[in-house]
Protein backbone atom coordinates (compact mmCIF):
# COMPACT_ATOMS: atom_id res chain seq x y z
CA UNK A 1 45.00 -10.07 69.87
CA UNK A 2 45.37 -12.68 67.10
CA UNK A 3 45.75 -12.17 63.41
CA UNK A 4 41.38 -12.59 63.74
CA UNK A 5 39.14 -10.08 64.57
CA UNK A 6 35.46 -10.18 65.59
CA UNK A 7 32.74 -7.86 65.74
CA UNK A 8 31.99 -6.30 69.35
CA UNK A 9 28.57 -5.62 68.34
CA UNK A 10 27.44 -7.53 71.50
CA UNK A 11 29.65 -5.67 73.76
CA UNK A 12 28.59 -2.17 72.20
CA UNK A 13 24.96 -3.45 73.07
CA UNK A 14 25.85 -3.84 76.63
CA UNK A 15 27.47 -0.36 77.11
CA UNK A 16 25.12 1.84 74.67
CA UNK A 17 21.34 1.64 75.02
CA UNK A 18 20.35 3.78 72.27
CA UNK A 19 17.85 6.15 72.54
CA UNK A 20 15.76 9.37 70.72
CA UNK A 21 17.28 12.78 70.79
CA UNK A 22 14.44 15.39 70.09
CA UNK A 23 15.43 18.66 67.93
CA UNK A 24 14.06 21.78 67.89
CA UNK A 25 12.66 22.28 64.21
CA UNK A 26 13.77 19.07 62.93
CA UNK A 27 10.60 18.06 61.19
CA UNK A 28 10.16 21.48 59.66
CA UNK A 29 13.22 21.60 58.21
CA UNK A 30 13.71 18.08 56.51
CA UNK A 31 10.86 18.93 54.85
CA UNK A 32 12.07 22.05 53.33
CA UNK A 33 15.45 20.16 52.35
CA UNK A 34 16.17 20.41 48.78
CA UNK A 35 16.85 17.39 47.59
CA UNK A 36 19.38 15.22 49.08
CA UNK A 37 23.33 15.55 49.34
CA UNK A 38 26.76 12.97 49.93
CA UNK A 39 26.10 12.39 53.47
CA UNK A 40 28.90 14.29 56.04
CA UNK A 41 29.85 11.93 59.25
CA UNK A 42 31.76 13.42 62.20
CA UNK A 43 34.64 12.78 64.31
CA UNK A 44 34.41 14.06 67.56
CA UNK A 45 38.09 12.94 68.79
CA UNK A 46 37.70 14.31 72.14
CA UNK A 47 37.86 11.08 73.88
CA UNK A 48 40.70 9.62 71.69
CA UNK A 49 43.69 10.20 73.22
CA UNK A 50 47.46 8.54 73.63
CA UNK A 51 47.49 5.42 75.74
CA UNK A 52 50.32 2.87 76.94
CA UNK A 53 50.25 1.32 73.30
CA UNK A 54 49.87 4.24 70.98
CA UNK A 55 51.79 7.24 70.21
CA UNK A 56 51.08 10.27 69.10
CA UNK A 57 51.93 9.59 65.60
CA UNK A 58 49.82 5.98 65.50
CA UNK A 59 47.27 8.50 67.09
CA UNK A 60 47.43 10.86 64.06
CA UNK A 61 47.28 7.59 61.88
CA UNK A 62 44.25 6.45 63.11
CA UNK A 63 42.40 9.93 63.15
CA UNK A 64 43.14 10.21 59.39
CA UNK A 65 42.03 6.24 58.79
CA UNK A 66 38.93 7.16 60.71
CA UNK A 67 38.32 10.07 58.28
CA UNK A 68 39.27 8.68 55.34
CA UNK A 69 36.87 5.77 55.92
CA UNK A 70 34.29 8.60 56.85
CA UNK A 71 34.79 9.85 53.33
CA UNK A 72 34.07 6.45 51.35
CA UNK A 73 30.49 6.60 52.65
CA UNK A 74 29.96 10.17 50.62
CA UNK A 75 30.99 8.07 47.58
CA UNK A 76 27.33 5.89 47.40
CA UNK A 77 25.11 7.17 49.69
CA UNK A 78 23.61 10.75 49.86
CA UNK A 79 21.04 12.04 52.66
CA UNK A 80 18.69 15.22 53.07
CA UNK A 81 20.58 16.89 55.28
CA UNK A 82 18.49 18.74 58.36
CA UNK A 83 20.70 21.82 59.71
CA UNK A 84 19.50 21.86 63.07
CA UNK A 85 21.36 22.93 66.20
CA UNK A 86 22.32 21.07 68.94
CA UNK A 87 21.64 24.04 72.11
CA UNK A 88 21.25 22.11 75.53
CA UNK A 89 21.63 18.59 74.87
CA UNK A 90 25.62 18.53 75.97
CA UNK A 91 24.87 16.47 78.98
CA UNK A 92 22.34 14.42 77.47
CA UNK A 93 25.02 13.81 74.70
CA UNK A 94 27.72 12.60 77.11
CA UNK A 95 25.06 10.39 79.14
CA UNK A 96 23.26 8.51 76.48
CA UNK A 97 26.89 8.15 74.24
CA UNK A 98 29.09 6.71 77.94
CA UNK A 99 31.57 9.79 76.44
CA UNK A 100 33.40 11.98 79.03
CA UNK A 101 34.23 14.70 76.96
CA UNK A 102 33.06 16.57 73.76
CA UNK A 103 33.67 19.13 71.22
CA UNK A 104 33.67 22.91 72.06
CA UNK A 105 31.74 23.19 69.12
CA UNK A 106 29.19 20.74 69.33
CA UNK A 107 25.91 22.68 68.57
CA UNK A 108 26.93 23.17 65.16
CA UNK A 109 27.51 19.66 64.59
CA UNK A 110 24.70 18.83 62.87
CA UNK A 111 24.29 22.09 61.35
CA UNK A 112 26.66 21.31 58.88
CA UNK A 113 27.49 17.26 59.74
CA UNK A 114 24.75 14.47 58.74
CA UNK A 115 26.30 12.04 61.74
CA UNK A 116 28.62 12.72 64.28
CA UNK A 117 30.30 9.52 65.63
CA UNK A 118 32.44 9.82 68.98
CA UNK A 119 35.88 7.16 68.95
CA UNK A 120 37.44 5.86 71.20
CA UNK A 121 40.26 3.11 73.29
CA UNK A 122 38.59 0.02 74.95
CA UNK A 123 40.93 -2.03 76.56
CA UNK A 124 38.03 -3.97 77.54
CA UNK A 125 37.08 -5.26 74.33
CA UNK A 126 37.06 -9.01 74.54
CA UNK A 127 39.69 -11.34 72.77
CA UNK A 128 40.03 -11.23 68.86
CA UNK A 129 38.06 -7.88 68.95
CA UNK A 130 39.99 -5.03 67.54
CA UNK A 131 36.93 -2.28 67.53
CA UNK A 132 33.01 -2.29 67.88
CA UNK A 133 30.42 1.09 66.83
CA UNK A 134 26.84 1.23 67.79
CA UNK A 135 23.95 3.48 67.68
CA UNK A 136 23.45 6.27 70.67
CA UNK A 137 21.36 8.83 69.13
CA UNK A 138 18.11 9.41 66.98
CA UNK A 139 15.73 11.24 65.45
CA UNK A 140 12.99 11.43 67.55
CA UNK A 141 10.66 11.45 64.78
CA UNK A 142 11.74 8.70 62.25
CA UNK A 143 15.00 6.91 64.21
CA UNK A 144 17.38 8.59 61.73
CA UNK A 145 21.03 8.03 63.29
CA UNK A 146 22.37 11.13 64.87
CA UNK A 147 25.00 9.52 66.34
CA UNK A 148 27.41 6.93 67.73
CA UNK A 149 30.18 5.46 69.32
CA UNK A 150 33.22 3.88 68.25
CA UNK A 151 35.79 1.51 70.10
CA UNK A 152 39.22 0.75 69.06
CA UNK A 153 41.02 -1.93 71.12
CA UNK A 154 44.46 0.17 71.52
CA UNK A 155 46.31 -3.38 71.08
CA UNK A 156 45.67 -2.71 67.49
CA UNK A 157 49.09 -3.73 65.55
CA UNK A 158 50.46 -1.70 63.19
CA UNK A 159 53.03 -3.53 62.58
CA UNK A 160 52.20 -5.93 60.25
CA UNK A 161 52.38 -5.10 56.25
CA UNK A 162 49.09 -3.73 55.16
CA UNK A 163 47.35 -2.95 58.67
CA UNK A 164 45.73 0.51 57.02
CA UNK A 165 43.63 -1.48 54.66
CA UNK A 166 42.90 -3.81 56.80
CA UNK A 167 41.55 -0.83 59.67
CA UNK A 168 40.08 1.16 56.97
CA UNK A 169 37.58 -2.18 56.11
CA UNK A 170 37.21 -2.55 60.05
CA UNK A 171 36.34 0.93 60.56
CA UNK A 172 33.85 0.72 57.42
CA UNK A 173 32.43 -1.73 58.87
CA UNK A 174 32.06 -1.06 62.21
CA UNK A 175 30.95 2.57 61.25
CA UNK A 176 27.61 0.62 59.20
CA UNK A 177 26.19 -0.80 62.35
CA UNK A 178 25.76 3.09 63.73
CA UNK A 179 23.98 4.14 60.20
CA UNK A 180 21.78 1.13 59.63
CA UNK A 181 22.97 -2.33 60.32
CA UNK A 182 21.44 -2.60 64.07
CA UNK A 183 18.78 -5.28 64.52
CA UNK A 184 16.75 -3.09 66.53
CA UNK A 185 16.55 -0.75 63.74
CA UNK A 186 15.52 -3.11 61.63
CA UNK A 187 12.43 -4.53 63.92
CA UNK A 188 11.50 -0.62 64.69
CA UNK A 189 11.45 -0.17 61.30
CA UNK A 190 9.15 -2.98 59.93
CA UNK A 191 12.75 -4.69 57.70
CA UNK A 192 13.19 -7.94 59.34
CA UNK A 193 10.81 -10.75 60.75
CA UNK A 194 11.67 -13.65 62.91
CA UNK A 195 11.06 -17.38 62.05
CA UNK A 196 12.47 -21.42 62.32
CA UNK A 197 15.55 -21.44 60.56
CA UNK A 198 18.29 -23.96 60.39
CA UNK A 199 16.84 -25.37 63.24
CA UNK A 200 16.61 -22.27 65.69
CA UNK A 201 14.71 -18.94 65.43
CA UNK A 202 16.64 -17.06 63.53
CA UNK A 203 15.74 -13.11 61.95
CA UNK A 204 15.54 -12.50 57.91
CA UNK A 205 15.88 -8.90 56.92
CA UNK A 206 12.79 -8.50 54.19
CA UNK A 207 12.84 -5.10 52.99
CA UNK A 208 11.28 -4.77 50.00
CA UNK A 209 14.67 -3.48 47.53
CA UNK A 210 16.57 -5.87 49.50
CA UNK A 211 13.88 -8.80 48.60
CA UNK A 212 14.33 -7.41 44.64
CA UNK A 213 18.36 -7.59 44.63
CA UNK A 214 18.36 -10.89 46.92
CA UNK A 215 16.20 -12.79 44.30
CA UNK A 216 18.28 -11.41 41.34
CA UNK A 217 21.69 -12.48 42.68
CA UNK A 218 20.45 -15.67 44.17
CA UNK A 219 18.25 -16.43 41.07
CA UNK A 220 15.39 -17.36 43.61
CA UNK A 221 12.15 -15.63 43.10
CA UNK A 222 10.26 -16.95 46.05
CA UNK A 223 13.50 -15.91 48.80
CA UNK A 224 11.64 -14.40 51.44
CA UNK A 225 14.41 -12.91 52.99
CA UNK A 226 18.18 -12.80 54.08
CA UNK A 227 19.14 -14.73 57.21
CA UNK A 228 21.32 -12.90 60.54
CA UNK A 229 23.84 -14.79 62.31
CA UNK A 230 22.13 -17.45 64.60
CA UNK A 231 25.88 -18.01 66.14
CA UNK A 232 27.83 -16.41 69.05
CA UNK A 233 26.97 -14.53 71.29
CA UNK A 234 23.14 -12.49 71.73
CA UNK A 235 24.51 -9.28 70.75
CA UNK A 236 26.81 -10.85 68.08
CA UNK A 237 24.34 -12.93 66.85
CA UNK A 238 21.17 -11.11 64.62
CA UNK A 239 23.98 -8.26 64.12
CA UNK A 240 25.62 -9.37 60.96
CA UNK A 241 25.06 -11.53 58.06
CA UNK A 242 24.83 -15.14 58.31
CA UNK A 243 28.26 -15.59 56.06
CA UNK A 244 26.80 -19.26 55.23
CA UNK A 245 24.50 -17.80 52.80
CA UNK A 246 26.77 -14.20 52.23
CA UNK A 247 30.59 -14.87 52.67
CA UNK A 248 32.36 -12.13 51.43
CA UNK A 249 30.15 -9.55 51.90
CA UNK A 250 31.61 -6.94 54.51
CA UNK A 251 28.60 -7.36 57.20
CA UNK A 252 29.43 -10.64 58.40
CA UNK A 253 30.84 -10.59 62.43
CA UNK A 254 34.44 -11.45 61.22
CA UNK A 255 37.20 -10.96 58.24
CA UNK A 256 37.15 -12.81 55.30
CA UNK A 257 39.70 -12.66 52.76
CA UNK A 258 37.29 -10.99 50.39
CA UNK A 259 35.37 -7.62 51.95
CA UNK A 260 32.75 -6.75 49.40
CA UNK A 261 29.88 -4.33 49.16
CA UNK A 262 27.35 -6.00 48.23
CA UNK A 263 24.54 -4.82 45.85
CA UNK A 264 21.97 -6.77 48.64
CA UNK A 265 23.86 -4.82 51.99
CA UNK A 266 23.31 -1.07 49.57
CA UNK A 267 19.90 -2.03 49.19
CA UNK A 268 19.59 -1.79 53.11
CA UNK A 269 20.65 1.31 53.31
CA UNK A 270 17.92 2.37 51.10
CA UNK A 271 15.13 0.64 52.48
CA UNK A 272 15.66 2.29 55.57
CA UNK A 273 14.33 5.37 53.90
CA UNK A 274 16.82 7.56 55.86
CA UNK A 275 19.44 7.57 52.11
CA UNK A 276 19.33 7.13 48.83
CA UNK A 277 22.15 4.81 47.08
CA UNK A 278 24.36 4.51 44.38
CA UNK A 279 25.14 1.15 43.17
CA UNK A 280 28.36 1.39 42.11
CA UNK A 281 29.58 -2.56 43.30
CA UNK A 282 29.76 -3.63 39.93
CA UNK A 283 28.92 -7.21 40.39
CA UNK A 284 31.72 -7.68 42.74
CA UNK A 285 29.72 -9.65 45.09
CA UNK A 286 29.81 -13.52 43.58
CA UNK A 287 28.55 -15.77 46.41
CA UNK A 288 25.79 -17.82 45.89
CA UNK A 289 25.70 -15.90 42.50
CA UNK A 290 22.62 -18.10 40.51
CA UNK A 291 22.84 -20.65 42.97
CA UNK A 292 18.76 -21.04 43.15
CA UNK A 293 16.67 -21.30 46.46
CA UNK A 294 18.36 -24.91 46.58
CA UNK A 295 20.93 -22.69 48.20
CA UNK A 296 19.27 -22.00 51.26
CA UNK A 297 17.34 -25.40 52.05
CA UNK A 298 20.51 -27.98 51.79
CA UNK A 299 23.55 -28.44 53.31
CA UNK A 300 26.59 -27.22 51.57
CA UNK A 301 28.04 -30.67 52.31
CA UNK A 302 26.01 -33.84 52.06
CA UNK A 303 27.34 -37.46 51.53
CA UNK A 304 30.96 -36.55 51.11
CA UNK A 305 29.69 -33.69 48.11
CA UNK A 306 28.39 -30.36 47.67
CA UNK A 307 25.60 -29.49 45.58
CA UNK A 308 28.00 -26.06 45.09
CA UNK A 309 31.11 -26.51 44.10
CA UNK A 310 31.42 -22.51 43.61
CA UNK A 311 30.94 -21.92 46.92
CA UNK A 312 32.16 -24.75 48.87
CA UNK A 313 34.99 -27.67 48.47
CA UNK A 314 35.50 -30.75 49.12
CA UNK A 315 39.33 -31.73 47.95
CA UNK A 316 40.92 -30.54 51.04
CA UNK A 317 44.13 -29.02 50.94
CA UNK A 318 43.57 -28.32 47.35
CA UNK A 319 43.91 -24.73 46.03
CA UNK A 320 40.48 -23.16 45.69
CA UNK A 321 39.80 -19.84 44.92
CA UNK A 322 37.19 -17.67 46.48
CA UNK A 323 34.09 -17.21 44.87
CA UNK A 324 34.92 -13.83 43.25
CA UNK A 325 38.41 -15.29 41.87
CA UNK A 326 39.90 -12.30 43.68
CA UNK A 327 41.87 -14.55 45.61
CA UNK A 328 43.51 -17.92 45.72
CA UNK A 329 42.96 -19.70 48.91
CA UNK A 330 43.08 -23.52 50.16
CA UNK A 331 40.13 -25.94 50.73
CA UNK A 332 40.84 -26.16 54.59
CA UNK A 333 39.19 -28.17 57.30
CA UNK A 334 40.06 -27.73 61.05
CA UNK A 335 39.80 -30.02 64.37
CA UNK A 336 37.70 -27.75 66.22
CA UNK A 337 38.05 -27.42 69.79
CA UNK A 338 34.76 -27.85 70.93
CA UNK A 339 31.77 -30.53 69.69
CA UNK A 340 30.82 -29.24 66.12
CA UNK A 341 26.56 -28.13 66.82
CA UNK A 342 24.73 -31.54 65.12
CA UNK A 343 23.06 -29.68 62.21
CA UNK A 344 26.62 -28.03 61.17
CA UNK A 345 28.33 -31.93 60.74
CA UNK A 346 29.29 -32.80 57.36
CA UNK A 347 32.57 -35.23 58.45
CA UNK A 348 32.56 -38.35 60.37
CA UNK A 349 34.83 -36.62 63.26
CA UNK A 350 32.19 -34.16 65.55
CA UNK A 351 34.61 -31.98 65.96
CA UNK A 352 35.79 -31.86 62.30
CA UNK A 353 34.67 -28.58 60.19
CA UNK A 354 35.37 -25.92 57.84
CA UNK A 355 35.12 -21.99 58.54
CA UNK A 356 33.21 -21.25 61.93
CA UNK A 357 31.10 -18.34 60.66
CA UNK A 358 30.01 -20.22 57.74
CA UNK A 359 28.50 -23.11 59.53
CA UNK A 360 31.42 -24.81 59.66
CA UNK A 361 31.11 -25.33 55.87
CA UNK A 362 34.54 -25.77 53.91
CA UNK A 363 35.16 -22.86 52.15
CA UNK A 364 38.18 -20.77 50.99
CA UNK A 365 41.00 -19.83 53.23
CA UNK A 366 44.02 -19.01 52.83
CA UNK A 367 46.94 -19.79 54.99
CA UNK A 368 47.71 -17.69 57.96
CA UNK A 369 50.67 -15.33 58.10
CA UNK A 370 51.64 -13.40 61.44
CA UNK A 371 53.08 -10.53 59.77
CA UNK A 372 50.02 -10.21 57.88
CA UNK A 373 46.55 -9.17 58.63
CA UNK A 374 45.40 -10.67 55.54
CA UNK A 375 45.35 -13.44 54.52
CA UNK A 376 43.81 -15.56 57.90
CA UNK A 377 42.81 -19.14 58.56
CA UNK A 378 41.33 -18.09 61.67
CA UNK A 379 37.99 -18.71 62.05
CA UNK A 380 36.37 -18.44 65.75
CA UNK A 381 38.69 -15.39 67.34
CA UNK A 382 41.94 -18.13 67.84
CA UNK A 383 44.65 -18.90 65.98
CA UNK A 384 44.89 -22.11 68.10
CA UNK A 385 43.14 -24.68 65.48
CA UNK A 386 44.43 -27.66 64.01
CA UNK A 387 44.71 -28.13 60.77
CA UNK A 388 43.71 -31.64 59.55
């Protein structure tokens, strides 16, 4: 594991196929719901248990990360809760979430619970991934969340300086692709359409709130929609922001050294009808801030210059802070290992380019520091790039 981590939302996808879980009086009762309430999400630690790599007291450190992190999603959204019990669907449970064991008390779990999420060691998570969560269970009715899994890669360090912040932001993240960021969701739900993008087909969430906040903060009243990834792998790709057009925001597939809830990423939430949202980001969110559709139909480099000096740099090597001045990074460029994609070239040498995720656009970064999990100049899940 390097001092990068990427999002195993491609490897959840081949493990978990989700699928509906019908409930006995679950229509009748939403509808007699009184109004809506700070949602409740589950731990089920039954299947987290002690390995080779972490003791019982890393254990006990993760469980209350895991719950804390649970906790900061009571803070802005709010859901009408459904009280229904869970009689007879143990097995089903187990099958449909790949979980071996579960709680004694499980039938009452979303009695009193909104989500129940079941964590868990992977070993098997691929290089540079230190956790993945996915969807296993829905309403039958409406594809509400139930449930869902989460992997931890037990080579998790925790000995670097601020690893709880930086697993708390993991775990928040990870635990929004099992409430709404799932690109299945999306196309069930009517939020995303598919189109010639960049070159490729690539999808562009277009919910209607998230259309209203996109055009305010990008000062673009015709946007039609926010891009996905179009790199990495399938699963990967079309599960997370494309950070060319949203560094900084907390859905893209890998860290950043700014993790920010956007006002555009709360507006998803919403539009998936399942919660209501409080916008409490504040503005925090500064990339691409005004930037005009201009933004999202040229390069951020062109002819040795970039149209947005905000957002991208050309002085390499030069301090350059990111785009929310929360933090004071270096305008770095890296020899790539592999043949830079044609439409991502903005230098001479092919293999030449800036941060992977962004389209290889400079941007940013700040030096990387072993005994740190922040800051990172890794930028494709290896710490083996050259600086030039």
């Amino acid at each position: 594991i390097g001092t990068c981590w990427k999002c195993g939302a491609d490897q959840i996808k081949k493990k978990i196929k989700p699928a509906p879980l019908k409930l006995e009086g679950d229509n009748d009762r939403r509808r007699l719901a009184s109004g809506y309430t700070p949602i409740r999400i589950y731990p089920d630690y039954s299947n987290l248990k002690e390995t080779s790599s972490i003791d019982s007291n890393t254990l006990l450190k993760i469980r209350r990360l895991i719950e804390e992190t649970c906790n900061e999603f009571s803070k802005f959204l709010t859901i009408a809760h459904i009280g229904v019990q869970l009689s007879g669907t143990e097995n089903i449970i187990k099958e449909q979430c790949a979980i071996d064991s579960i709680g004694s008390n499980y039938e009452n779990y979303l009695m009193y619970n909104d989500v129940v999420i079941f964590p868990s060691f992977d070993s098997q998570l691929g290089n540079g991934v230190l956790a993945a969560a996915g969807l296993c269970l829905y309403s039958s009715s409406n594809y509400r969340p139930y449930m869902g899994v989460l992997l931890i890669n037990p080579e998790l360090s925790f000995s670097k300086t601020n690893t709880e912040m930086y697993m708390k932001n993991l775990l928040f993240h990870e635990l929004t692709h099992v409430l709404v960021f799932d690109p299945d969701l999306f196309s069930i739900l009517g939020m995303s359409t598919v189109k010639i993008f960049d070159g490729s087909f690539v999808t562009f969430v277009n919910s209607p709130r998230l259309l209203t906040k996109a055009r305010q903060h990008f000062n673009c009243t015709t946007l039609n929609g926010i891009p996905l990834e179009n790199q990495g792998s399938v699963g990967s790709a079309g599960a997370h922001w494309e950070a060319r057009y949203m560094l900084g925001d907390y859905m893209i597939s890998t860290d950043y050294i700014e993790n920010i809830i956007s006002d555009i990423t709360l507006a998803l939430f919403e539009d998936s009808t399942f919660y209501k949202v409080e916008y409490y980001s504040g503005g925090l969110f500064k990339f691409g801030k005004n930037a005009g559709c201009s933004f999202f139909n040229q390069k951020c480099i062109e002819n040795g210059k970039t149209n947005f000096a905000n957002e991208f740099c050309t002085n390499f090597n030069e301090d350059f802070c990111s785009r929310s001045r929360a933090v004071k990074g270096k305008c770095l460029v890296f020899h790539h290992q592999d043949t830079i994609p044609s439409r991502y070239r903005y230098f001479d040498n092919k293999k030449d380019g800036g941060f992977r995720a962004a389209n290889y656009c400079p941007v940013s970064i700040l030096e990387e520091n072993s005994n740190d999990y922040y800051p990172t100049n890794c930028n494709s899940g290896t710490s083996t790039l050259e600086r030039i």
